[in-house]
Protein backbone atom coordinates (compact mmCIF):
# COMPACT_ATOMS: atom_id res chain seq x y z
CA UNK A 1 0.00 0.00 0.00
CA UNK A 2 1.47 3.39 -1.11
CA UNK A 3 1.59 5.71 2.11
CA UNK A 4 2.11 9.06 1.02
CA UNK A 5 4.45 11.40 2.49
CA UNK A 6 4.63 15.47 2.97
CA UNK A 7 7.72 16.71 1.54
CA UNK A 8 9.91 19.56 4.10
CA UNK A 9 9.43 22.49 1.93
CA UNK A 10 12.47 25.00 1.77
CA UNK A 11 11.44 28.80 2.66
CA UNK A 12 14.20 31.15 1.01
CA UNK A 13 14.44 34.77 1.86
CA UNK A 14 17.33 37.93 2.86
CA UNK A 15 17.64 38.85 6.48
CA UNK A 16 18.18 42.49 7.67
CA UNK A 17 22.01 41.91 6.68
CA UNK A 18 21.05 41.31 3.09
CA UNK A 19 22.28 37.48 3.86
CA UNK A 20 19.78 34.66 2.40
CA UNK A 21 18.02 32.57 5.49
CA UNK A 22 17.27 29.37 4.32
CA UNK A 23 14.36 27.56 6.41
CA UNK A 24 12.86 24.13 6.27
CA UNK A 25 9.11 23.59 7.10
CA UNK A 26 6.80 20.54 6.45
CA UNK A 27 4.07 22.57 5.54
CA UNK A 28 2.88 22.43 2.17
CA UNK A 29 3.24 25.85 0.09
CA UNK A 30 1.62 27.00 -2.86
CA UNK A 31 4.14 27.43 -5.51
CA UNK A 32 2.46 30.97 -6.16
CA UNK A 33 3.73 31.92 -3.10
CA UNK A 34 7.25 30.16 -3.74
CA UNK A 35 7.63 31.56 -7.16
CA UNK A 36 6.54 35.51 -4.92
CA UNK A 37 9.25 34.43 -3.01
CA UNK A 38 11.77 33.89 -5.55
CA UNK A 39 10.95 37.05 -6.66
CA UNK A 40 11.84 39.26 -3.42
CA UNK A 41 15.20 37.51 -3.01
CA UNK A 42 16.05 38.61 -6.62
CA UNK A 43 14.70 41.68 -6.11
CA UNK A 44 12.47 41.40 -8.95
CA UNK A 45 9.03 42.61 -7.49
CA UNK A 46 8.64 45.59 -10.28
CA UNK A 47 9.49 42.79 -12.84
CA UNK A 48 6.68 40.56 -11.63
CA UNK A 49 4.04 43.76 -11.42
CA UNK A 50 5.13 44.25 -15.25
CA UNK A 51 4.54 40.93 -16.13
CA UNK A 52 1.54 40.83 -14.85
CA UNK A 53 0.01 43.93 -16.90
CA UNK A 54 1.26 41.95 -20.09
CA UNK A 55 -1.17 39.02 -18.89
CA UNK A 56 -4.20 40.85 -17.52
CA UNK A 57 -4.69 42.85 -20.94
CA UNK A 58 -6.92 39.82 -23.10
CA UNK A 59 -9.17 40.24 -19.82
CA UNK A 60 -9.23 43.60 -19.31
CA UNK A 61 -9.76 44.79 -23.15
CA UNK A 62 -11.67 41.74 -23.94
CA UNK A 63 -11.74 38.95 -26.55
CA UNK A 64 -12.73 41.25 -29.70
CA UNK A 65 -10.35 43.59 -28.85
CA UNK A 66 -7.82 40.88 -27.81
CA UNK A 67 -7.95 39.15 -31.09
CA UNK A 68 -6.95 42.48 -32.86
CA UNK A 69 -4.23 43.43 -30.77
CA UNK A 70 -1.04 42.18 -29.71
CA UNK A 71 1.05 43.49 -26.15
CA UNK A 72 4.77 44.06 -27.34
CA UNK A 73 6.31 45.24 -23.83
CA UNK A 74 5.63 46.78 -21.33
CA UNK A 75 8.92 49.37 -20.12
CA UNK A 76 9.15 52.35 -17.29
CA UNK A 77 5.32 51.84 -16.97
CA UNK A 78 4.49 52.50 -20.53
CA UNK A 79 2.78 49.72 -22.05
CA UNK A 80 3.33 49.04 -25.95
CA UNK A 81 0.57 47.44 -27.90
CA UNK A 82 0.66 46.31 -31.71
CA UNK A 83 -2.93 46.76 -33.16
CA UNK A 84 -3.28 44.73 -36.61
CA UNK A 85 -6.00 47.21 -37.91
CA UNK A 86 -6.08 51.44 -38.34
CA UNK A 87 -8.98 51.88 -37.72
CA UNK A 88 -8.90 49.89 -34.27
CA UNK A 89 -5.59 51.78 -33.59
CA UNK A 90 -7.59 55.10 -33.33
CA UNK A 91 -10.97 53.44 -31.60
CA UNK A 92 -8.17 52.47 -28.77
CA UNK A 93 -6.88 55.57 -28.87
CA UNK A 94 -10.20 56.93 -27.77
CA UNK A 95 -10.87 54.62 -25.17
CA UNK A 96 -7.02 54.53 -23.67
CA UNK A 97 -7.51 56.77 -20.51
CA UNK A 98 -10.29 54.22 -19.56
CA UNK A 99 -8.05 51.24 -20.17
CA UNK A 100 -5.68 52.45 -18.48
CA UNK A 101 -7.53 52.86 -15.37
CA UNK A 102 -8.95 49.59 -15.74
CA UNK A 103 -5.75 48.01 -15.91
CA UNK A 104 -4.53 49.83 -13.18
CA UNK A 105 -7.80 48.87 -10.92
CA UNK A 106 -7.33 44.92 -11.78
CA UNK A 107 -3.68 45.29 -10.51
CA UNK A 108 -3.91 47.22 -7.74
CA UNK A 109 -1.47 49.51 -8.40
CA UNK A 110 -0.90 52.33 -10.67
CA UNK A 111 1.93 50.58 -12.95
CA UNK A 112 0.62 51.69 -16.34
CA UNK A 113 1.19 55.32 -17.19
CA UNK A 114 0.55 55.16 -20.49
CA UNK A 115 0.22 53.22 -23.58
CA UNK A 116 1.29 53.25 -27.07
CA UNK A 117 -0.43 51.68 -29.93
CA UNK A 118 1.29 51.55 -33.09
């Protein structure tokens, strides 16, 4: 009979002395939480936030508007965004204070400053 086992997980993170603290635990952890973690050792929290606006854009604009556009990068809270028609270029135009805030409201935080469609 297969008995099954809980793994000692391995919490990583930088102590007041900017030295890394390595703890065990045998609680199970989401690896959301382990990959956050990862993160704030590497100091990459801004990277993460950025990341996230690149994902949350098919949601926010929704799926007709996601089919006709195409998030390039997103860099020093601008947010680049290749639109396959004209004529949807300038309808986002319009409509690109109000995406923005959108964006902002489903991350919580007001990363995107701006965005350029081209």
């Amino acid at each position: 009979m297969y008995k099954q086992r809980v793994l000692p997980t391995v919490i990583c993170s930088i102590d007041e002395n900017r030295e890394y603290v390595v703890k065990s635990s045998r609680t199970p952890r989401k690896i959301t939480d382990i990959v956050d973690d990862i993160y704030s050792i590497y100091g990459m929290n801004q990277a993460k936030e950025e990341h996230q606006a690149l994902r949350v854009w098919d949601h926010i604009v929704g799926d007709t508007i996601a089919k006709m556009t195409e998030v390039e990068k997103f860099v020093q809270g601008v947010l680049f965004v290749h639109v396959m028609n004209p004529s949807w270029r300038t309808e986002l135009s319009f409509r690109k204070k109000n995406i923005i805030s959108r964006l902002n409201k489903a991350l919580g935080k007001n990363l995107v400053k701006d965005i350029v469609f081209k």
